[in-house]
C-alpha atoms as a PDB file:
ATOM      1  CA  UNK A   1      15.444  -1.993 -24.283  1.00  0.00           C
ATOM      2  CA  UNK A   2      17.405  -0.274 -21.731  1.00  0.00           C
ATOM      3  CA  UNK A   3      17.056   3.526 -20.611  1.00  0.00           C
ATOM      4  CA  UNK A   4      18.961   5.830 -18.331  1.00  0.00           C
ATOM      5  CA  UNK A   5      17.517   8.804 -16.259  1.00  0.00           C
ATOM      6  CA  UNK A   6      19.038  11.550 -14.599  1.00  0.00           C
ATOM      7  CA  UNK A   7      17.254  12.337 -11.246  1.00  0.00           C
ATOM      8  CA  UNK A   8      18.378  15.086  -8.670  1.00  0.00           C
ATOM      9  CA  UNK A   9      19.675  14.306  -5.399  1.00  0.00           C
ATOM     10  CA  UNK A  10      16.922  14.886  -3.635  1.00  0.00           C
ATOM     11  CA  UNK A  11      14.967  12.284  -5.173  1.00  0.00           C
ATOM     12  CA  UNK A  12      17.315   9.609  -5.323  1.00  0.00           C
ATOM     13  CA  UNK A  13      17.753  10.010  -1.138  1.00  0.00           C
ATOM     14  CA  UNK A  14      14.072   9.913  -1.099  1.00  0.00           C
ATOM     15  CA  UNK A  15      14.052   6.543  -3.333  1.00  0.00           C
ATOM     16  CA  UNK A  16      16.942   4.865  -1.158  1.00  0.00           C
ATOM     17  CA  UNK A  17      15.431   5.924   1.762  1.00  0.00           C
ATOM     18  CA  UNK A  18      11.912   4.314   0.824  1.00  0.00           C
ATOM     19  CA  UNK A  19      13.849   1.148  -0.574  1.00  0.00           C
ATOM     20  CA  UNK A  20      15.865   0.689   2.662  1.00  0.00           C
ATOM     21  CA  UNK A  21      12.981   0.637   4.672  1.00  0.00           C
ATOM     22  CA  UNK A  22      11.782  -1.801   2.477  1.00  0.00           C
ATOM     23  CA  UNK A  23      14.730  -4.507   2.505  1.00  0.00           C
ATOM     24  CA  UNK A  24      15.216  -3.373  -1.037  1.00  0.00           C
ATOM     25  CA  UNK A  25      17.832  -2.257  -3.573  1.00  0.00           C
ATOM     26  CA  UNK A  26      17.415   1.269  -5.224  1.00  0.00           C
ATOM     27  CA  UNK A  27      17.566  -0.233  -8.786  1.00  0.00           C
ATOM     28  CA  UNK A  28      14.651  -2.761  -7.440  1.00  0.00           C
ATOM     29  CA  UNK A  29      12.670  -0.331  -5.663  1.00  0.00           C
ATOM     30  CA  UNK A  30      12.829   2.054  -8.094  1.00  0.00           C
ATOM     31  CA  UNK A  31      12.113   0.362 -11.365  1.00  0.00           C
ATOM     32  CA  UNK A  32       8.916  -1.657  -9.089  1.00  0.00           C
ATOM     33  CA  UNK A  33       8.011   2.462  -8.355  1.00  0.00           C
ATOM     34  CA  UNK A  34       8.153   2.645 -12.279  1.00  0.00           C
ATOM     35  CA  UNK A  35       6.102  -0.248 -13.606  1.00  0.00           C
ATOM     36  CA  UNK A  36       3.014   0.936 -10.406  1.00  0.00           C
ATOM     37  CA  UNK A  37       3.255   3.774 -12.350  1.00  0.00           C
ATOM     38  CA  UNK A  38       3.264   2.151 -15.738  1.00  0.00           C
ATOM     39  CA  UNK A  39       0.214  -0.331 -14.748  1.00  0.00           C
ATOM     40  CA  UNK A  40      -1.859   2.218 -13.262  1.00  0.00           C
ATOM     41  CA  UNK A  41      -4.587   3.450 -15.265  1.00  0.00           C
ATOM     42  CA  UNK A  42      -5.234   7.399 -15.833  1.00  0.00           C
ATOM     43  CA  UNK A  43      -8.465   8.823 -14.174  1.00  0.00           C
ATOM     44  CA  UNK A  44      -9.825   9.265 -18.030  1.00  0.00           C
ATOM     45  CA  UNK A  45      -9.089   5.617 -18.652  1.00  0.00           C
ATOM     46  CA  UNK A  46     -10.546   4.406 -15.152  1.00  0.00           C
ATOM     47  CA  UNK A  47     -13.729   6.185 -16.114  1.00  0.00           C
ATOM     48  CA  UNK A  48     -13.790   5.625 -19.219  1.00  0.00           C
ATOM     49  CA  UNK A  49     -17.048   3.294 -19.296  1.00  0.00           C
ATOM     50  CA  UNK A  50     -18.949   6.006 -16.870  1.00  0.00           C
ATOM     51  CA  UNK A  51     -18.463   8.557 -19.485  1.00  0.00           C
ATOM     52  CA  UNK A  52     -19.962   5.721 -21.922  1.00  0.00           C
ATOM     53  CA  UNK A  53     -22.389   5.345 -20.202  1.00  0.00           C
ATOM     54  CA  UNK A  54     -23.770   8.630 -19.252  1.00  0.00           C
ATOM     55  CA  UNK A  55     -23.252   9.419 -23.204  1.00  0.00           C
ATOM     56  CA  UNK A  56     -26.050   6.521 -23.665  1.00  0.00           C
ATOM     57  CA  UNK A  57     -27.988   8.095 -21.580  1.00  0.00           C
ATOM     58  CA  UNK A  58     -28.093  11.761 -23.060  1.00  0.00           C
ATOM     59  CA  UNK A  59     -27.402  13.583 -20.151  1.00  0.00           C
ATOM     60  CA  UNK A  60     -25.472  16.969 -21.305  1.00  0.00           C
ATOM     61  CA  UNK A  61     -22.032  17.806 -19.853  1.00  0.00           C
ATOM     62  CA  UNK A  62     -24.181  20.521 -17.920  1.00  0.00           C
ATOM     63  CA  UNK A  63     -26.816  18.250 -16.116  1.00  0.00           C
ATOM     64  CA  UNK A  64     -24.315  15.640 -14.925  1.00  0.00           C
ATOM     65  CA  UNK A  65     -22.296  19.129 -13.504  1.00  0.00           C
ATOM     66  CA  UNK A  66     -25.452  20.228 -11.536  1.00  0.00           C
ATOM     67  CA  UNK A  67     -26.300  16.508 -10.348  1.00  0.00           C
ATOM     68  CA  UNK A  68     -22.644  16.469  -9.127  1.00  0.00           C
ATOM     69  CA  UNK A  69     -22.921  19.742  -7.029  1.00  0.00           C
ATOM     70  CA  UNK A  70     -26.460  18.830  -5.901  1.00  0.00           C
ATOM     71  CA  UNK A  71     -24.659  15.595  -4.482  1.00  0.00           C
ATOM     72  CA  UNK A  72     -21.827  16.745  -3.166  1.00  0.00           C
ATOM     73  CA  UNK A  73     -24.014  19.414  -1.253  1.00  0.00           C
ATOM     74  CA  UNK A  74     -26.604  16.850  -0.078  1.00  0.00           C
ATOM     75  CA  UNK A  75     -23.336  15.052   1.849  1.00  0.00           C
ATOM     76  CA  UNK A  76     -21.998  18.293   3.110  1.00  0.00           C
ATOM     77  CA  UNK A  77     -25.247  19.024   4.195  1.00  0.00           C
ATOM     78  CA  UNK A  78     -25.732  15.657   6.201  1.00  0.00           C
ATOM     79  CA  UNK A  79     -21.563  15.886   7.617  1.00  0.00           C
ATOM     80  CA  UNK A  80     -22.504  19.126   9.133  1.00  0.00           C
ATOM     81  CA  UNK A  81     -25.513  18.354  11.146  1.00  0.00           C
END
């Protein structure tokens, strides 16, 4: 299956500019750019067994929300002083 896409200007400098520094064609560079992009998992899908697994555990949307900001101020807490 082939496909064609219409990018701006911009973007395509950007791209050649990036594959150039790279010792690579634009057409290489840019379908390489596409298939990171294609591989990469979504944050939902990368976390998807942590959500399992608080699930298991029972903990409400709420409590893991308070554990998070109770964490998060416990490090800003110890960065500060």
């Amino acid at each position: 299956m082939g496909a064609t896409i219409n990018i701006s200007t911009e973007l395509e400098e950007k791209l050649a500019g990036r594959a150039a520094a790279q010792g690579k064609g634009f057409e290489q560079f840019a379908l390489e750019a596409l298939e990171r992009a294609a591989d990469t998992p979504t944050i939902r899908e990368a976390f998807a067994d942590v959500r399992e697994q608080i699930e298991a555990l029972g903990i409400s949307e709420e409590e893991l929300d308070t554990k998070i900001e109770a964490a998060v101020d416990e490090v800003r807490i110890k960065h500060r002083g």
